[in-house]
N, C-alpha and C. Protein backbone atom coordinates (compact mmCIF):
# COMPACT_ATOMS: atom_id res chain seq x y z
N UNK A 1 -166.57 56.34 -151.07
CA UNK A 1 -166.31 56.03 -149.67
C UNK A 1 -164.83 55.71 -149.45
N UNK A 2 -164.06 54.76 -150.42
CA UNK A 2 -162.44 54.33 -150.35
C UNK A 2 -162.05 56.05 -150.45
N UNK A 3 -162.24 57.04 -151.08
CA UNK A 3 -161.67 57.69 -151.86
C UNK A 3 -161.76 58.46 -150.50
N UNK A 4 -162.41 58.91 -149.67
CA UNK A 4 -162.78 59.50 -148.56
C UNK A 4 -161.88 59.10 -146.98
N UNK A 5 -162.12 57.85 -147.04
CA UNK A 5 -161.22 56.84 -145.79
C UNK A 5 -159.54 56.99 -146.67
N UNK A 6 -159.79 57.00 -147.61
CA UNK A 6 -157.94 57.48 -148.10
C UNK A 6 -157.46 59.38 -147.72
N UNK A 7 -158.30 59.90 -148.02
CA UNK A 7 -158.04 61.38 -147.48
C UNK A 7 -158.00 61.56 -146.42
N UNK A 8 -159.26 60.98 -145.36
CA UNK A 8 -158.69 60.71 -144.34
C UNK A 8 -157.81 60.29 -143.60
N UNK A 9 -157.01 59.21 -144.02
CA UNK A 9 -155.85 58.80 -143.53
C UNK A 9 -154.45 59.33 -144.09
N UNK A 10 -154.58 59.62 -145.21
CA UNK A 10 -153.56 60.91 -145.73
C UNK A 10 -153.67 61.98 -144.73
N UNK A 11 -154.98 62.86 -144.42
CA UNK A 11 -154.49 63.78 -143.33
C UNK A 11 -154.35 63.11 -141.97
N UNK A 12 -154.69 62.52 -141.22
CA UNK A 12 -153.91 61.62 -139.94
C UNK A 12 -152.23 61.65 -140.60
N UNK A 13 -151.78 61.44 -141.14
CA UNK A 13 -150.41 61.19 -141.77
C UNK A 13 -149.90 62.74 -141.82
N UNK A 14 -150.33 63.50 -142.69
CA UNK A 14 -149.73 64.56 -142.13
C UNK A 14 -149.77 65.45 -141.31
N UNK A 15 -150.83 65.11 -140.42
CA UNK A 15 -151.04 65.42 -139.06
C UNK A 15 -149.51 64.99 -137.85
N UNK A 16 -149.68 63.84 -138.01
CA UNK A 16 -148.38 63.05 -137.54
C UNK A 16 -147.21 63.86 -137.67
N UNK A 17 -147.23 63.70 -139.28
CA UNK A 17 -145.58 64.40 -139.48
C UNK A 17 -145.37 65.72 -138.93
N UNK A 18 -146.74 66.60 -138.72
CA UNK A 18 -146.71 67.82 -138.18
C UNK A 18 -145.76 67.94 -136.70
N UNK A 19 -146.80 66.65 -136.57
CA UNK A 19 -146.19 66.23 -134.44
C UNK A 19 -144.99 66.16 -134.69
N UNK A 20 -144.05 65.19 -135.26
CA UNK A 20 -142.76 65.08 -135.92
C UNK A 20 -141.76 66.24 -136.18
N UNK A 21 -142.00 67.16 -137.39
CA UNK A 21 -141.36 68.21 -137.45
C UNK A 21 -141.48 69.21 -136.39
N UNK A 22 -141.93 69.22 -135.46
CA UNK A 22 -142.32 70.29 -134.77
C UNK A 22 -141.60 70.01 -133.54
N UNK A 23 -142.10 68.52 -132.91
CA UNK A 23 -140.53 68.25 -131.98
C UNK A 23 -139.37 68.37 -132.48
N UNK A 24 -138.85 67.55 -133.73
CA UNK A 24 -137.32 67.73 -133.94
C UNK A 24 -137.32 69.13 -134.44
N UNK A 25 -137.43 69.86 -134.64
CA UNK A 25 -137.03 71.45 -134.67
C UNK A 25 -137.46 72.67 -133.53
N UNK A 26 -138.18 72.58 -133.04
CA UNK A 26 -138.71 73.34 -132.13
C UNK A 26 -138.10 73.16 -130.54
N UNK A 27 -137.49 73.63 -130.16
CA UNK A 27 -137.07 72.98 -128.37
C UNK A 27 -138.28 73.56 -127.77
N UNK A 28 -139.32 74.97 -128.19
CA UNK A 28 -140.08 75.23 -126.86
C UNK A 28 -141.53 74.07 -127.18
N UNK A 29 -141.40 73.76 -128.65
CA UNK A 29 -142.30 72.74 -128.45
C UNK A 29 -142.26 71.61 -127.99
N UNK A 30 -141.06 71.03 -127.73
CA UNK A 30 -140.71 69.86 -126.72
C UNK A 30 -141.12 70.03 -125.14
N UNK A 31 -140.23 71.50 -124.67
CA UNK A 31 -140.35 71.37 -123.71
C UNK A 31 -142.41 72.24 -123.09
N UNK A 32 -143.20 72.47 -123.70
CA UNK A 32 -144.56 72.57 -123.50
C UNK A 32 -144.92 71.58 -123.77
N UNK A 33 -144.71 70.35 -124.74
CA UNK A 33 -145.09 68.90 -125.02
C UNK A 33 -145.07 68.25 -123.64
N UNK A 34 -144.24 68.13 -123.26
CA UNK A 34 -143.74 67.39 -121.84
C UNK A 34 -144.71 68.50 -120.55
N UNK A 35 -144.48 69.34 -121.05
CA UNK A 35 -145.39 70.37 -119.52
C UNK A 35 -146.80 70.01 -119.74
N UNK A 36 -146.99 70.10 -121.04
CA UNK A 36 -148.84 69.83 -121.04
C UNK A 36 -149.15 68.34 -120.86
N UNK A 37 -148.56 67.79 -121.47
CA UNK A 37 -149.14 66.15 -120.97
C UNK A 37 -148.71 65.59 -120.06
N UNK A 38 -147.68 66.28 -118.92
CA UNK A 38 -148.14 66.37 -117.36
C UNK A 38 -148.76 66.74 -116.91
N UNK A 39 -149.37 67.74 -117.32
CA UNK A 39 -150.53 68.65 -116.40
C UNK A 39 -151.56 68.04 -116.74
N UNK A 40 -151.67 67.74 -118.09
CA UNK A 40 -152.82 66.85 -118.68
C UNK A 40 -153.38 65.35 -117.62
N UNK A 41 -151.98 64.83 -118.25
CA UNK A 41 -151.84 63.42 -117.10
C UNK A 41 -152.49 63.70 -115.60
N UNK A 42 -151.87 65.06 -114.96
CA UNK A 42 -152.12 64.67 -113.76
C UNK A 42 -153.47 65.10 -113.43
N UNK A 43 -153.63 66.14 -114.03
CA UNK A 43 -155.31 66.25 -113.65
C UNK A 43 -156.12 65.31 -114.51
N UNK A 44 -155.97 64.15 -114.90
CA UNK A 44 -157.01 63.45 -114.99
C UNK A 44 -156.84 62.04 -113.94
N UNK A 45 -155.40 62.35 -113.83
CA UNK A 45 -155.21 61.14 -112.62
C UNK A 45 -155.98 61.23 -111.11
N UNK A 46 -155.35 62.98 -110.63
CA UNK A 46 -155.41 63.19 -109.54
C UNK A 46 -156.67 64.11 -108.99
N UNK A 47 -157.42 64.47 -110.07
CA UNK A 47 -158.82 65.48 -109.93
C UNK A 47 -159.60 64.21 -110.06
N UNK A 48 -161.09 65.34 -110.14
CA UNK A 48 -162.63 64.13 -110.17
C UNK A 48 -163.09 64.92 -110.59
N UNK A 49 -164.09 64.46 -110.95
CA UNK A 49 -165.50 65.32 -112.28
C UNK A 49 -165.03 65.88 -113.17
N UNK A 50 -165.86 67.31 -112.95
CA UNK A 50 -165.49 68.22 -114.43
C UNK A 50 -164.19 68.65 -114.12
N UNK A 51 -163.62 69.14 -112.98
CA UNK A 51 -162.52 69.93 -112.39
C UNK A 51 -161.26 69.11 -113.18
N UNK A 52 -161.04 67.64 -113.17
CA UNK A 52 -160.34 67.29 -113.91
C UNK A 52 -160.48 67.30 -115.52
N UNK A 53 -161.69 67.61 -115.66
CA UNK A 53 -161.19 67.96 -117.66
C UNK A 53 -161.26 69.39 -117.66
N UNK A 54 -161.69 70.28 -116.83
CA UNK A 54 -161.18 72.00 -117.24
C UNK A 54 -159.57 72.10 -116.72
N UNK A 55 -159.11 71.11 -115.90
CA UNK A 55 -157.53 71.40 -115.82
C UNK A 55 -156.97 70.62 -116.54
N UNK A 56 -157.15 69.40 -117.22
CA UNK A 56 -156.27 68.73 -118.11
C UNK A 56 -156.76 69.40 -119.70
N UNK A 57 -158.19 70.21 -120.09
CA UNK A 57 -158.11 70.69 -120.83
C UNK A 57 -157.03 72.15 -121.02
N UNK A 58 -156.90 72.74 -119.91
CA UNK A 58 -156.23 74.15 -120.37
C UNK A 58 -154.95 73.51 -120.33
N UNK A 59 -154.22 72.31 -119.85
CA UNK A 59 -153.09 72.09 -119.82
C UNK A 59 -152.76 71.56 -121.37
N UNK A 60 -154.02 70.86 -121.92
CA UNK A 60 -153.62 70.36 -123.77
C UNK A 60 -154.04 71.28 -124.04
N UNK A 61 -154.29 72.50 -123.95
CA UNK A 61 -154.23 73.88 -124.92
C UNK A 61 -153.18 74.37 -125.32
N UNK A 62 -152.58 74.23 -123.99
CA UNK A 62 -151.10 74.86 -124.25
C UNK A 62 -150.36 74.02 -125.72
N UNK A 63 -150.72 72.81 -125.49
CA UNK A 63 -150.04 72.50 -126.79
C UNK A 63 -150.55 72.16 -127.95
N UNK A 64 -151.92 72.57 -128.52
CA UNK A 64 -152.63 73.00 -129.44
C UNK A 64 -151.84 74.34 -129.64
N UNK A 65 -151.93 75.40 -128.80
CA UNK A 65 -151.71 76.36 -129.15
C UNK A 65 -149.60 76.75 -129.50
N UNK A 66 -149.52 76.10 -129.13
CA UNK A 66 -147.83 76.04 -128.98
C UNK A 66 -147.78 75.52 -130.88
N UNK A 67 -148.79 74.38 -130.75
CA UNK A 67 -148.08 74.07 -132.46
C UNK A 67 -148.75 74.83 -133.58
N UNK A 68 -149.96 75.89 -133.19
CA UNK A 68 -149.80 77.16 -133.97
C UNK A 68 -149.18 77.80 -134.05
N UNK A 69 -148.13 78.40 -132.84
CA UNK A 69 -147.37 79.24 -132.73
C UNK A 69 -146.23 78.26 -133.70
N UNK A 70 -146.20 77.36 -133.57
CA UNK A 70 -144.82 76.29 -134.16
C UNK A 70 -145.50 77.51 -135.76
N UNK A 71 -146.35 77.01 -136.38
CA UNK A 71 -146.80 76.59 -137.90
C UNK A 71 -146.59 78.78 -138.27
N UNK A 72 -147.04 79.19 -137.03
CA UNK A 72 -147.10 80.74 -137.73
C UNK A 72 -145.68 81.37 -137.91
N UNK A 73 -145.09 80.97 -136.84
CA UNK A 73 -143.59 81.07 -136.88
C UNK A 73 -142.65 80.70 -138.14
N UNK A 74 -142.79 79.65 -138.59
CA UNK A 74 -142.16 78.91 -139.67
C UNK A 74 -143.04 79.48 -140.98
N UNK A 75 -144.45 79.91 -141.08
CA UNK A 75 -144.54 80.45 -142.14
C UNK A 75 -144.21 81.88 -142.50
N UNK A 76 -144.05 82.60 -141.52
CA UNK A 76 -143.57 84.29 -140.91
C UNK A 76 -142.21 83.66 -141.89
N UNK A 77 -141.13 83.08 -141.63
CA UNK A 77 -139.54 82.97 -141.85
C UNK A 77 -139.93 82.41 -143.42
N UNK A 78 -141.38 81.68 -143.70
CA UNK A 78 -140.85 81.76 -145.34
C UNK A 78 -140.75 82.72 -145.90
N UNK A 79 -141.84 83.61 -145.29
CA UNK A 79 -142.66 84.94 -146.48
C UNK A 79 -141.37 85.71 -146.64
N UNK A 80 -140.47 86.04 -145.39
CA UNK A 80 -139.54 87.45 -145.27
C UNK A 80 -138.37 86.49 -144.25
N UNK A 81 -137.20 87.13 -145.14
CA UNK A 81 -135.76 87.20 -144.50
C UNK A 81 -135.78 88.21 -143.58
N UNK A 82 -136.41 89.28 -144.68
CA UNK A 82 -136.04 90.31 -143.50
C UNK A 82 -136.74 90.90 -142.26
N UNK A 83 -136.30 91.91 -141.72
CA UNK A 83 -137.26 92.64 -140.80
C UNK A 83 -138.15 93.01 -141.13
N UNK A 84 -139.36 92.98 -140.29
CA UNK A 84 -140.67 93.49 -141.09
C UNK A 84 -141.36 93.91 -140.03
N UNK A 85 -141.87 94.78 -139.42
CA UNK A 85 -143.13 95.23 -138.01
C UNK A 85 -143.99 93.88 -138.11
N UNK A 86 -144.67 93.86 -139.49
CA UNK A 86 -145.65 93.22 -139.05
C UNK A 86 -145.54 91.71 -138.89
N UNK A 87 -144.27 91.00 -139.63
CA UNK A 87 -143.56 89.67 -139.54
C UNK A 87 -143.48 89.27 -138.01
N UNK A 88 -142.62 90.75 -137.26
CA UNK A 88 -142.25 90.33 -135.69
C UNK A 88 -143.84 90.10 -134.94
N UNK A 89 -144.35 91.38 -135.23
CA UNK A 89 -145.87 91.31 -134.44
C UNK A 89 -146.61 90.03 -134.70
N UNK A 90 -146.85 89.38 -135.56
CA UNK A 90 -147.45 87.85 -136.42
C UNK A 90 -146.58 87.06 -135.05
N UNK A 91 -145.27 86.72 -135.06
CA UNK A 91 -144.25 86.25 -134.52
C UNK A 91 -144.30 86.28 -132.94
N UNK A 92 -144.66 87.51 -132.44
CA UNK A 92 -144.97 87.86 -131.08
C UNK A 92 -145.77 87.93 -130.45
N UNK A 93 -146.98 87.41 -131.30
CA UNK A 93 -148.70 87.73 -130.80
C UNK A 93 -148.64 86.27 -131.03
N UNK A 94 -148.25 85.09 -131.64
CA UNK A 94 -148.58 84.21 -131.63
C UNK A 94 -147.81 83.18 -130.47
N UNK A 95 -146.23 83.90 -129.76
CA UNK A 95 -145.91 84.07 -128.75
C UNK A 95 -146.86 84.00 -127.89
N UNK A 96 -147.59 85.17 -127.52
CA UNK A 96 -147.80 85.88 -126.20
C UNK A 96 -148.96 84.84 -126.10
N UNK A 97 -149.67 84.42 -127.13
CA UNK A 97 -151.09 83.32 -127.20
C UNK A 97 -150.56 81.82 -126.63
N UNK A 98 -149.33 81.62 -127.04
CA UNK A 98 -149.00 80.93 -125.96
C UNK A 98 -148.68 81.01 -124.63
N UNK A 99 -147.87 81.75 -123.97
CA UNK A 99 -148.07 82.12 -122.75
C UNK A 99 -148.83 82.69 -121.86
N UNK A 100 -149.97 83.22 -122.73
CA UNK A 100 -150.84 83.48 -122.22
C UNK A 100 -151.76 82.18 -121.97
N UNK A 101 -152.12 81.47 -122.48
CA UNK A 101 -152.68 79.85 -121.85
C UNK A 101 -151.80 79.40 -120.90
N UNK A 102 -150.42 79.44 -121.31
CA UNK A 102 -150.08 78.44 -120.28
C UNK A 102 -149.77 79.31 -119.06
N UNK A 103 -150.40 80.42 -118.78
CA UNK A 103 -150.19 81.19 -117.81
C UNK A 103 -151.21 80.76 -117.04
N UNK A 104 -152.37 80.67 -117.82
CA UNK A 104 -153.71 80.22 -116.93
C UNK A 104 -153.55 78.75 -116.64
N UNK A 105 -153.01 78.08 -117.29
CA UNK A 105 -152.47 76.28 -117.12
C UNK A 105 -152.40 75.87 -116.10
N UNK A 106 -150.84 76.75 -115.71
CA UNK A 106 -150.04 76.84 -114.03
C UNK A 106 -150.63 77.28 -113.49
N UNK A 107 -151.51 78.41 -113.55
CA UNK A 107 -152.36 78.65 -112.36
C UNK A 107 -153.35 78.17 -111.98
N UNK A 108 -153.96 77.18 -112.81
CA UNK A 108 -154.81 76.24 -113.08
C UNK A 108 -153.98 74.72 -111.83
N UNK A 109 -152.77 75.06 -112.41
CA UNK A 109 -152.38 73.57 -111.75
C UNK A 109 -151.66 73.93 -110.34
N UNK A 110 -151.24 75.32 -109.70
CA UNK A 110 -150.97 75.66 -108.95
C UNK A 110 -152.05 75.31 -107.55
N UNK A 111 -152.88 76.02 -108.23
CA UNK A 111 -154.59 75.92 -107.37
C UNK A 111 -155.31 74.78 -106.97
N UNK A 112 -155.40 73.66 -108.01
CA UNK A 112 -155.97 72.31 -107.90
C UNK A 112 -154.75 71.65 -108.15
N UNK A 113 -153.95 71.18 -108.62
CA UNK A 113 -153.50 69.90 -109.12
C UNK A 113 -152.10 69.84 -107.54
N UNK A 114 -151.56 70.84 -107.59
CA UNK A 114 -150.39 71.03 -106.87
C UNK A 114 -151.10 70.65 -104.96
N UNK A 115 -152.25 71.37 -104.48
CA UNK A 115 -152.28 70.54 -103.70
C UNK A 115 -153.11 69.32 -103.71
N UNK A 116 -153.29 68.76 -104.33
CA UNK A 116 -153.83 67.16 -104.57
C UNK A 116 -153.08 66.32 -104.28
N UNK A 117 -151.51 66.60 -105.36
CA UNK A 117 -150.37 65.86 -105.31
C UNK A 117 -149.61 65.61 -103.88
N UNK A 118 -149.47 67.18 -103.41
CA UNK A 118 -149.29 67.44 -101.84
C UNK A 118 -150.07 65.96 -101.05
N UNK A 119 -151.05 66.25 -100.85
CA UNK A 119 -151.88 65.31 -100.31
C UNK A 119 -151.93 64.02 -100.60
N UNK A 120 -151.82 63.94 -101.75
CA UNK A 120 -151.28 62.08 -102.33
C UNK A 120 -149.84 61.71 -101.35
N UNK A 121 -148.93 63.11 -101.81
CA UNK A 121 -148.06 62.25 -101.50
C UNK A 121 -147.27 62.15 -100.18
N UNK A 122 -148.43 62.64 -99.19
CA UNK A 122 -148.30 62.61 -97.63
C UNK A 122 -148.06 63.97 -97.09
N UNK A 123 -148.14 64.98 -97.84
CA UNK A 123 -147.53 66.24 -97.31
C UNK A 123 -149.00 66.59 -96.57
């Protein structure tokens, strides 16, 4: 059971450091960090029922999926220096999986969250 609650907290730990390396090296993972746990934030502030966890969920997708793209990216640049088709494609599909969520995110938060806020904030 110790031996178990220690692995466990070994991975929480390098879970962490993941969060860690991934902000200080990454700028698009900073700046989707900050976009999703606003969108996150606000649709659980400013929605009700389910509507607020299907929009604060697709908004923390984006950054689930952002720190795959972080982890595929950085292992793509160990395997090969060089050019490779299938290095870029790995590289660009794990791209497009991000923008492709956070495409549905914003439109997610365009639709519900954007006029809520409107309306909160007297418009």
């Amino acid at each position: 059971m110790v031996k178990t609650v220690k692995g466990i907290v070994r991975g929480i730990g390098y879970a962490l450091e993941g969060y860690a390396g991934a902000f200080k090296e990454d700028g698009h993972f900073r700046i989707n960090l900050f976009l999703s746990l606003t969108g996150t934030a606000g649709a659980l502030t400013l929605l009700e029922g389910e509507l607020s966890l299907i929009v604060a969920f697709a908004n923390y997708l984006v950054l689930v999926v952002e720190l795959i793209n972080t982890a595929v990216e950085r292992a793509v640049d160990m395997a090969t220096k060089e050019f490779h088709p299938s290095a870029k494609l790995a590289k660009d599909a794990s791209a497009a999986a991000v923008l492709t969520i956070g495409l549905f995110a914003l439109f997610l938060d365009i639709k519900f969250l954007l006029p809520e806020l409107i309306k909160r904030l007297g418009g």
